[in-house]
PDB file of N, CA and C in Angstrom:
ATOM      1  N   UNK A   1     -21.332 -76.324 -50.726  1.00  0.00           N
ATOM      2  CA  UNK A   1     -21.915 -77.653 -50.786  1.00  0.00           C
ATOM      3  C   UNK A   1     -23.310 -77.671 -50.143  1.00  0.00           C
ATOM      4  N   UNK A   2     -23.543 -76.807 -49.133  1.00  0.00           N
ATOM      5  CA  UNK A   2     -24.725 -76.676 -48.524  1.00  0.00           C
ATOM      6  C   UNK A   2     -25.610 -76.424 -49.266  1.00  0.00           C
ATOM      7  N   UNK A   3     -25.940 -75.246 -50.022  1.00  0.00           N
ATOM      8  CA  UNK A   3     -26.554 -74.627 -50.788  1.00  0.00           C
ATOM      9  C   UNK A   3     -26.906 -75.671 -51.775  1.00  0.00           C
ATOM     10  N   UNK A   4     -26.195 -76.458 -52.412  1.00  0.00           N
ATOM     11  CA  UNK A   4     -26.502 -77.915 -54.009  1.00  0.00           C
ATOM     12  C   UNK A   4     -27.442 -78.870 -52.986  1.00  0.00           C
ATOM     13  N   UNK A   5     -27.268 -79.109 -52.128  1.00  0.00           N
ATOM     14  CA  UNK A   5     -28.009 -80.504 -51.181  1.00  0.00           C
ATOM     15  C   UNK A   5     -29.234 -79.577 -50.716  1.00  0.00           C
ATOM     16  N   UNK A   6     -29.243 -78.752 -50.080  1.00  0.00           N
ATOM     17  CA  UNK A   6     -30.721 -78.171 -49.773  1.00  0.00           C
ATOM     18  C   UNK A   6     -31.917 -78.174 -51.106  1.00  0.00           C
ATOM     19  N   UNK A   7     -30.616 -77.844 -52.509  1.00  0.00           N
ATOM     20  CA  UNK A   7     -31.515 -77.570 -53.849  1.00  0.00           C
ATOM     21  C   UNK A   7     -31.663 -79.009 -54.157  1.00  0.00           C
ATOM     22  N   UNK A   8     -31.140 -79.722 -53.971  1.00  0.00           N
ATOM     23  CA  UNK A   8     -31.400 -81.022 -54.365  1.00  0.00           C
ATOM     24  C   UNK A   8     -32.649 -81.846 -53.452  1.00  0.00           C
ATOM     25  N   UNK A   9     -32.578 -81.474 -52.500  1.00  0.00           N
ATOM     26  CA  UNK A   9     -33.348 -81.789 -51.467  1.00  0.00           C
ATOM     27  C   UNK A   9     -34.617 -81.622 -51.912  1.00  0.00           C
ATOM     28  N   UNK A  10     -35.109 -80.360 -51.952  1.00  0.00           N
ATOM     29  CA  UNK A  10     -36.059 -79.694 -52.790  1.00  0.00           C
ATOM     30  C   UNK A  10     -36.691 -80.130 -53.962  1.00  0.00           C
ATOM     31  N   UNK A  11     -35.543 -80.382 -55.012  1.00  0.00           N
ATOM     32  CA  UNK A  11     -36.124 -80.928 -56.082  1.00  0.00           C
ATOM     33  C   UNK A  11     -36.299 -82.624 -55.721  1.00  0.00           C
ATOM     34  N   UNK A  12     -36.155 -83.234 -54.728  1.00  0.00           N
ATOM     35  CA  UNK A  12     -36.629 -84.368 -54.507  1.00  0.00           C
ATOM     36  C   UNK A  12     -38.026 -84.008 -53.978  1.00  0.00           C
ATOM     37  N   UNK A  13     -38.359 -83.335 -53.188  1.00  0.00           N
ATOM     38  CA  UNK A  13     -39.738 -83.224 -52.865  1.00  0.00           C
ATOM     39  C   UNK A  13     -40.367 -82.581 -54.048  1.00  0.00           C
ATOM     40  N   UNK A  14     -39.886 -82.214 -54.662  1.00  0.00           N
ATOM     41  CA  UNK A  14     -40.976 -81.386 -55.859  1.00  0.00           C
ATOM     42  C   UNK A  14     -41.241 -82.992 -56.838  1.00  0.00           C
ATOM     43  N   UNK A  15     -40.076 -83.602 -56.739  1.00  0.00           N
ATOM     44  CA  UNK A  15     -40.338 -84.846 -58.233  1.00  0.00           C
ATOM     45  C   UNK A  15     -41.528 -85.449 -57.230  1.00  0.00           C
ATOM     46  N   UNK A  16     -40.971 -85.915 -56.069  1.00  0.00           N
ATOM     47  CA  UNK A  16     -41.798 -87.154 -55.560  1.00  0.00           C
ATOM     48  C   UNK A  16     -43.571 -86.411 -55.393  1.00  0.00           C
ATOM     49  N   UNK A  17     -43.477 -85.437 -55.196  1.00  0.00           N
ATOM     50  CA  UNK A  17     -45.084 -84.629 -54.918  1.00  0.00           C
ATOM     51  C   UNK A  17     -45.702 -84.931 -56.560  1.00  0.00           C
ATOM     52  N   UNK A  18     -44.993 -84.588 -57.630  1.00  0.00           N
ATOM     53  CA  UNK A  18     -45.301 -85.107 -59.283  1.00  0.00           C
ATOM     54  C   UNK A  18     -45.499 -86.548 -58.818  1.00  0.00           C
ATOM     55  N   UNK A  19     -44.855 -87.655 -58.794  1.00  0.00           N
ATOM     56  CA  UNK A  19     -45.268 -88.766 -58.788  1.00  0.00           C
ATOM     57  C   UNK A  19     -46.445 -89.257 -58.280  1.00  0.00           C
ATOM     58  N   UNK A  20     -46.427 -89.070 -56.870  1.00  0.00           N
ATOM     59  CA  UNK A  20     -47.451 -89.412 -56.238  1.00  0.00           C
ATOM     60  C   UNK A  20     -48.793 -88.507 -56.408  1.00  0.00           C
ATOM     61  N   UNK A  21     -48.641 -87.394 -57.301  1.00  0.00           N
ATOM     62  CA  UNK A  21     -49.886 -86.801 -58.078  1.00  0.00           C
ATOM     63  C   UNK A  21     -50.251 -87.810 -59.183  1.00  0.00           C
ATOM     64  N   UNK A  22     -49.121 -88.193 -59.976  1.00  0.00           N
ATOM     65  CA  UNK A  22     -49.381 -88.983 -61.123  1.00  0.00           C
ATOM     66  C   UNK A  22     -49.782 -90.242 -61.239  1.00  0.00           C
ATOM     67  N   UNK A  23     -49.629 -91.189 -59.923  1.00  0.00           N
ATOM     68  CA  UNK A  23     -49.930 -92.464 -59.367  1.00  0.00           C
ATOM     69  C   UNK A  23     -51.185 -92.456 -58.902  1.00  0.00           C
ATOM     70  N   UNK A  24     -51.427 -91.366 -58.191  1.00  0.00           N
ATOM     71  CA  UNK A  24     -53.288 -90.934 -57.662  1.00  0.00           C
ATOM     72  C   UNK A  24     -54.367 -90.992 -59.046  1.00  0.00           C
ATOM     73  N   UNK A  25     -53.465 -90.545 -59.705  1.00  0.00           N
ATOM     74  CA  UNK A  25     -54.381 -90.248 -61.171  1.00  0.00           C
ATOM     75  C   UNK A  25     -54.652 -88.606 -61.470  1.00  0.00           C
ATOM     76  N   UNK A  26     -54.298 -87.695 -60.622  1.00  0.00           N
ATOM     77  CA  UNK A  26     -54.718 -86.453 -60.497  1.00  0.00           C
ATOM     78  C   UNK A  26     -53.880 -85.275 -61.855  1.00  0.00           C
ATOM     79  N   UNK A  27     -52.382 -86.122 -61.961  1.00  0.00           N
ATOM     80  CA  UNK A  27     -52.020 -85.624 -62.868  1.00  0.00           C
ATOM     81  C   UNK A  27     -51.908 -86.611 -64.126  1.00  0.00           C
ATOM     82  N   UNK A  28     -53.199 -85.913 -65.353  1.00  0.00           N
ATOM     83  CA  UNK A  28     -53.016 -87.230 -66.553  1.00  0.00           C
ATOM     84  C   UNK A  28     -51.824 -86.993 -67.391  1.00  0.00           C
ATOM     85  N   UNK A  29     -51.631 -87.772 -68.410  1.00  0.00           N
ATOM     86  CA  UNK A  29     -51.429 -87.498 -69.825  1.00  0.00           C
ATOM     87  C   UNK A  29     -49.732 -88.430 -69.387  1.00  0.00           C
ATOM     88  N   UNK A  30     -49.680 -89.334 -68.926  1.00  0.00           N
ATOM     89  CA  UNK A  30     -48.230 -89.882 -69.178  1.00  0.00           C
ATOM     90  C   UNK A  30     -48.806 -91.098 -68.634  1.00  0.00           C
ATOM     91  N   UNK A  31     -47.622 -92.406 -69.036  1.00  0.00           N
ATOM     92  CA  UNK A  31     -47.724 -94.062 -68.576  1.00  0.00           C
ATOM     93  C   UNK A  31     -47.777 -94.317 -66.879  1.00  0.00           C
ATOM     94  N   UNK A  32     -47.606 -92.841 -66.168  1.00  0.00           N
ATOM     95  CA  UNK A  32     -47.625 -93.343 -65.013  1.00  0.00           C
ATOM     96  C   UNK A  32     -49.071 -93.084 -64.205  1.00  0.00           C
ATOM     97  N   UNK A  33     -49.860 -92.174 -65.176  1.00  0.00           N
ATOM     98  CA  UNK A  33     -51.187 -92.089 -64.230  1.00  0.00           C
ATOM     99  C   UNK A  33     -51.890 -93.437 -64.336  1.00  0.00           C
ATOM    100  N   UNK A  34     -52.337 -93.390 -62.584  1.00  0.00           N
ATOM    101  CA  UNK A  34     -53.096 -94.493 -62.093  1.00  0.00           C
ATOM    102  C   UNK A  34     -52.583 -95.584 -61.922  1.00  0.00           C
ATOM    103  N   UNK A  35     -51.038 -95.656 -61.706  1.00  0.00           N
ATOM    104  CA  UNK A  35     -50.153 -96.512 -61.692  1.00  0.00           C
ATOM    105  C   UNK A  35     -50.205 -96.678 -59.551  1.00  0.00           C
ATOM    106  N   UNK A  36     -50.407 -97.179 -59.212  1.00  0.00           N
ATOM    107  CA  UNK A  36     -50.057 -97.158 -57.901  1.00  0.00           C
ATOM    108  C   UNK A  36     -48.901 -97.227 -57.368  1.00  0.00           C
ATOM    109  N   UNK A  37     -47.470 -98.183 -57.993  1.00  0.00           N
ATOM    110  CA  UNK A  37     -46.573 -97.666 -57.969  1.00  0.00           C
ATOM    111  C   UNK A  37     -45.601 -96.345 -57.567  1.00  0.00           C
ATOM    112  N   UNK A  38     -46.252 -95.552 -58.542  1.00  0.00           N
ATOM    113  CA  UNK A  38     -46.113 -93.912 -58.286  1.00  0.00           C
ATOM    114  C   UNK A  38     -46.685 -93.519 -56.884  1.00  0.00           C
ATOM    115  N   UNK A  39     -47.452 -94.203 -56.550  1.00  0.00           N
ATOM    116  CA  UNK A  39     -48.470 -93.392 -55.804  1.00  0.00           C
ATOM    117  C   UNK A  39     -47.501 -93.617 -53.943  1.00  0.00           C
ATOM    118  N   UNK A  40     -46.779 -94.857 -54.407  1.00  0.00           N
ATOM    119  CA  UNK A  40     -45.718 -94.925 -53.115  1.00  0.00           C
ATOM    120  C   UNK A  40     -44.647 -94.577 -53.130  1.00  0.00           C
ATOM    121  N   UNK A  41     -43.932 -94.893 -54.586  1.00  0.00           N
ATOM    122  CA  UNK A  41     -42.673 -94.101 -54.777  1.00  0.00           C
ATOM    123  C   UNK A  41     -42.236 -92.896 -54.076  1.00  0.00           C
ATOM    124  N   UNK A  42     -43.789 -91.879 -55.027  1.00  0.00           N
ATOM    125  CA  UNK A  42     -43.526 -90.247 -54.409  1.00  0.00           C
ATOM    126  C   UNK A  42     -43.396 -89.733 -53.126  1.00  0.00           C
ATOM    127  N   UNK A  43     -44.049 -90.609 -52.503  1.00  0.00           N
ATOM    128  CA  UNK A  43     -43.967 -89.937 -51.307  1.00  0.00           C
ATOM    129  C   UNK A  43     -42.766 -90.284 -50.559  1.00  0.00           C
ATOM    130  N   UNK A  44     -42.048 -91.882 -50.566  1.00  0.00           N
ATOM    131  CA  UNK A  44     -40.769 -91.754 -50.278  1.00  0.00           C
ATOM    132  C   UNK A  44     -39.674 -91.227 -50.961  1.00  0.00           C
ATOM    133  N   UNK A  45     -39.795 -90.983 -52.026  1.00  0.00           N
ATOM    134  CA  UNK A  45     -39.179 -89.411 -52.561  1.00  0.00           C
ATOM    135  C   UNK A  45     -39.068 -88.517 -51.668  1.00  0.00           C
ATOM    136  N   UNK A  46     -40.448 -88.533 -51.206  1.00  0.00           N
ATOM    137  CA  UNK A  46     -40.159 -86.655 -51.025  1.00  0.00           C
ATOM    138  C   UNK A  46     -40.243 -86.395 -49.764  1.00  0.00           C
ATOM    139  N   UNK A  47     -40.097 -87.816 -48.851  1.00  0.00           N
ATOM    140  CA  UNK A  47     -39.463 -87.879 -47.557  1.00  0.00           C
ATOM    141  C   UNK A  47     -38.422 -87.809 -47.243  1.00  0.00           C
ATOM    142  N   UNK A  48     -37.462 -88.304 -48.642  1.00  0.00           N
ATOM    143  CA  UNK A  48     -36.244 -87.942 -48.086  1.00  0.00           C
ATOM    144  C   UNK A  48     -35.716 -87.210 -49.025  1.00  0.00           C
ATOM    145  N   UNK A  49     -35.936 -86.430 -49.705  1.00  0.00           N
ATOM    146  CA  UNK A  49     -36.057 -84.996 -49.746  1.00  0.00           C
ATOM    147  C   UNK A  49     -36.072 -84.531 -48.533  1.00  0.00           C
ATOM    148  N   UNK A  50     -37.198 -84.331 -47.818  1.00  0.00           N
ATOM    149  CA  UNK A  50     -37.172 -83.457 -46.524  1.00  0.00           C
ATOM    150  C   UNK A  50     -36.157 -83.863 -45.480  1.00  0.00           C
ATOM    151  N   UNK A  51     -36.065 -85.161 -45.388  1.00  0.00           N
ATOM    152  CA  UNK A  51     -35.102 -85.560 -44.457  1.00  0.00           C
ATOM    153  C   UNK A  51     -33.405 -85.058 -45.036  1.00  0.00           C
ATOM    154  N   UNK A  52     -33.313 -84.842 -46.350  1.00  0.00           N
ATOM    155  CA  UNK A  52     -32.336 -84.499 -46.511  1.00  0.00           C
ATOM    156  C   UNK A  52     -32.040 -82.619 -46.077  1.00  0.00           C
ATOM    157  N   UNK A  53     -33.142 -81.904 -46.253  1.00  0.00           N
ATOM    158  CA  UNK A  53     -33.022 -80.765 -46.484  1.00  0.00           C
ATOM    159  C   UNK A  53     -33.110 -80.562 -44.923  1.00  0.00           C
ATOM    160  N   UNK A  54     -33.394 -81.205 -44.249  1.00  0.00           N
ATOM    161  CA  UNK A  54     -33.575 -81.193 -42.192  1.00  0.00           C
ATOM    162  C   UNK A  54     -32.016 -81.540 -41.389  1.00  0.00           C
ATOM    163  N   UNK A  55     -31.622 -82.373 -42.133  1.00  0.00           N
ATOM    164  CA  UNK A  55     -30.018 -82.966 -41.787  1.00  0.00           C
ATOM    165  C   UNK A  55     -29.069 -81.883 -42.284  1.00  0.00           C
ATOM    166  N   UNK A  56     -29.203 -81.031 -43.555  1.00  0.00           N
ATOM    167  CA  UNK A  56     -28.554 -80.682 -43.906  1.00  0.00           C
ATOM    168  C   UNK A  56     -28.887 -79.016 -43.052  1.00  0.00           C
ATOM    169  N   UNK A  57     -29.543 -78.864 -42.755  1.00  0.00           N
ATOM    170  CA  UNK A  57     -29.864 -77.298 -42.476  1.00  0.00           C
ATOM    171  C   UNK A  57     -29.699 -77.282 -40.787  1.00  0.00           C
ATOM    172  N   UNK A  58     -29.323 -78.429 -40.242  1.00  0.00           N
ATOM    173  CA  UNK A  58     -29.090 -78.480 -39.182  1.00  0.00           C
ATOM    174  C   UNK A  58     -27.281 -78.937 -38.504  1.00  0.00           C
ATOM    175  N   UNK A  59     -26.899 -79.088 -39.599  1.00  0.00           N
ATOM    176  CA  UNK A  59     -25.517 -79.289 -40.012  1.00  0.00           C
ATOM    177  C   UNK A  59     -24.657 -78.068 -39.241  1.00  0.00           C
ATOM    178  N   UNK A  60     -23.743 -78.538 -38.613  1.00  0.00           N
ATOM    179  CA  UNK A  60     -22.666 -76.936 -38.451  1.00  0.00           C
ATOM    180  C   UNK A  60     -21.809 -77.301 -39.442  1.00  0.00           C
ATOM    181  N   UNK A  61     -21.043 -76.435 -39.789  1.00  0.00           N
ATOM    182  CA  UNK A  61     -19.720 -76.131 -40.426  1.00  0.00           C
ATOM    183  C   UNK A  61     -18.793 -75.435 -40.011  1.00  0.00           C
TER     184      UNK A  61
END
């Protein structure tokens, strides 16, 4: 179970780092560039992403 939540973790910081690229405007070609929206979303994405992958790696079993 450890191992799926760290990867999940991960791929939350990887989406939310896309968003908040795509909300900046930095990444074009979809409905969300220059959306500001995105531009807050991502990063609480990919905070807790990290917060997940920090809780979890600090976990005993």
């Amino acid at each position: 179970m450890r191992p799926l939540l760290v990867a999940l973790g991960a791929v939350m910081v990887l989406v939310g780092a896309v968003w908040t690229l795509q909300g900046l405007g930095y990444l074009e070609g979809s409905p969300m560039t220059d959306q500001s929206v995105w531009a807050i979303l991502g990063p609480l994405l990919a905070g807790l992403g990290v917060g997940l992958v920090v809780v979890v790696a600090r976990r005993r079993e």
